[in-house]
Protein backbone atom coordinates (compact mmCIF):
# COMPACT_ATOMS: atom_id res chain seq x y z
CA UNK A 1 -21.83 -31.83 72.62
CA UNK A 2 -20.94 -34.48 70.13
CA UNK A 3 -24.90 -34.73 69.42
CA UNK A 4 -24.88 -30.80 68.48
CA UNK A 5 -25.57 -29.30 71.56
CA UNK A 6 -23.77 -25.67 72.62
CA UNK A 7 -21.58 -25.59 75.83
CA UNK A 8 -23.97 -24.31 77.90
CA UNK A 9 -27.07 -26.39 77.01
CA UNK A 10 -24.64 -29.41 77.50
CA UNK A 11 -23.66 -28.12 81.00
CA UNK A 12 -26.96 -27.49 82.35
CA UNK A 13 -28.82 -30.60 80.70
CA UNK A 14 -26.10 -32.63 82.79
CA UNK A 15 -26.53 -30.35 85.72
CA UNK A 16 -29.95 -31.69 85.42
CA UNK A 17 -29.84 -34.69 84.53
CA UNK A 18 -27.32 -35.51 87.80
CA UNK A 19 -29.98 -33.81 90.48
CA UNK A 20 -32.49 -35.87 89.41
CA UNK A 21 -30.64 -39.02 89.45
CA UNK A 22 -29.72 -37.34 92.93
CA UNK A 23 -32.93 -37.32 93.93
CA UNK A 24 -34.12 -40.66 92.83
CA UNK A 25 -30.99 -42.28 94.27
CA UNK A 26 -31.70 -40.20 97.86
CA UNK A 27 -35.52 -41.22 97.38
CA UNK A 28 -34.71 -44.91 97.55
CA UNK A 29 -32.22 -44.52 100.04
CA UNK A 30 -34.53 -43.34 102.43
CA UNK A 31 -37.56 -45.54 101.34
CA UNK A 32 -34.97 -48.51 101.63
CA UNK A 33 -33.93 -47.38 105.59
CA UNK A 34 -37.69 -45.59 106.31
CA UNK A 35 -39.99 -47.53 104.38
CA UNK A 36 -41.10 -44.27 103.28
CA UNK A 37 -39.96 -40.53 101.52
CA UNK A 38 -40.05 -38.69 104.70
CA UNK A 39 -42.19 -35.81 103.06
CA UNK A 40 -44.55 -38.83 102.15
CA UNK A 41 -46.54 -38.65 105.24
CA UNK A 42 -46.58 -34.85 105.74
CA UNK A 43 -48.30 -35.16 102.09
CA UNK A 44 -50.54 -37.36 103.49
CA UNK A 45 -51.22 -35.05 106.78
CA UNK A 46 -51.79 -31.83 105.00
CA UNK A 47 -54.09 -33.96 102.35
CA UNK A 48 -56.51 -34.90 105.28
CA UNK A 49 -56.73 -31.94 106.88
CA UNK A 50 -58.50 -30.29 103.44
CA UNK A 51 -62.12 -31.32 102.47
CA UNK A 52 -62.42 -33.99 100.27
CA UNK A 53 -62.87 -32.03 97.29
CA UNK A 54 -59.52 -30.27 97.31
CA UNK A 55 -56.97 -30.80 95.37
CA UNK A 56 -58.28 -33.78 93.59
CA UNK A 57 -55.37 -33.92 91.10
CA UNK A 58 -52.78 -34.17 94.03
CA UNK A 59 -55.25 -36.82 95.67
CA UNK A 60 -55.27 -38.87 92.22
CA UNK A 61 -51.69 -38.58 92.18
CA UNK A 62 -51.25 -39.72 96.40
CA UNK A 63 -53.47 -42.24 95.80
CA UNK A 64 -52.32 -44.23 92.56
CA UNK A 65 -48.61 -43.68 94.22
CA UNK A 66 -47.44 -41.79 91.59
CA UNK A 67 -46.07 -38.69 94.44
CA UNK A 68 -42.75 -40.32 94.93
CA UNK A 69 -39.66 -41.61 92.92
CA UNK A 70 -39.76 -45.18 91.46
CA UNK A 71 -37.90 -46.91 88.72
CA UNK A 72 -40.89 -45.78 86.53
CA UNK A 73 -40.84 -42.24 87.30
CA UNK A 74 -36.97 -42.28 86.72
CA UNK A 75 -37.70 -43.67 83.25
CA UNK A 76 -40.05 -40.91 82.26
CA UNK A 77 -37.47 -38.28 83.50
CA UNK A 78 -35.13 -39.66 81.45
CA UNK A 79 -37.08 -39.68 78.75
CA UNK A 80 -38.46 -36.32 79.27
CA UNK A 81 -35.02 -34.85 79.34
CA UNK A 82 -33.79 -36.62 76.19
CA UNK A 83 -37.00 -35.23 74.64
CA UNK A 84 -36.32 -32.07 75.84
CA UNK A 85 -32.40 -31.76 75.20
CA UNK A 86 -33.41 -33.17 71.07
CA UNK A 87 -35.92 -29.85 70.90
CA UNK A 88 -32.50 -27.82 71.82
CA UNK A 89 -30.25 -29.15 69.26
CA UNK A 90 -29.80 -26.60 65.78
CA UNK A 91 -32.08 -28.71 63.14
CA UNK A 92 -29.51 -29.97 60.23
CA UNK A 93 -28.68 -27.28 57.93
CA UNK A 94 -29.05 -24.42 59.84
């Protein structure tokens, strides 16, 4: 709020900002005790049993490793939600 931002877009960016920090933190939790996000391998399943051709954006995204939560992908949501909570704040003057 000290940055400009109303109650309520304060209260929700936080809300936010602690369930995906959640979910990263649960994420490597479970990679840490499984090896692997347990959703990881149903991905996987439901991938193969579609022809080739389907889905080619989720495939690109399975493939390069980019479906679950890594340091990197916490990055960009950070950086996505400062982005995002800077578009919400009243420009100067206004």
């Amino acid at each position: 709020m000290a940055a400009g931002s109303d109650l309520g877009s304060a209260g929700c960016g936080l809300a936010l900002l602690a369930e995906f920090s959640y979910a990263s933190a649960r994420d490597a939790f479970l990679v840490g005790r499984e090896g692997d996000r347990p959703r990881t391998a149903e991905d996987r399943d439901a991938l193969a049993r579609e022809s080739l051709d389907a889905y080619p954006a989720v495939r690109s995204l399975a493939d390069a490793g980019l479906m679950s939560r890594t340091a990197a992908r916490f990055d960009l949501d950070v950086d996505v939600f400062i982005a995002g909570m800077e578009q919400r704040l009243p420009t100067r003057g206004s």
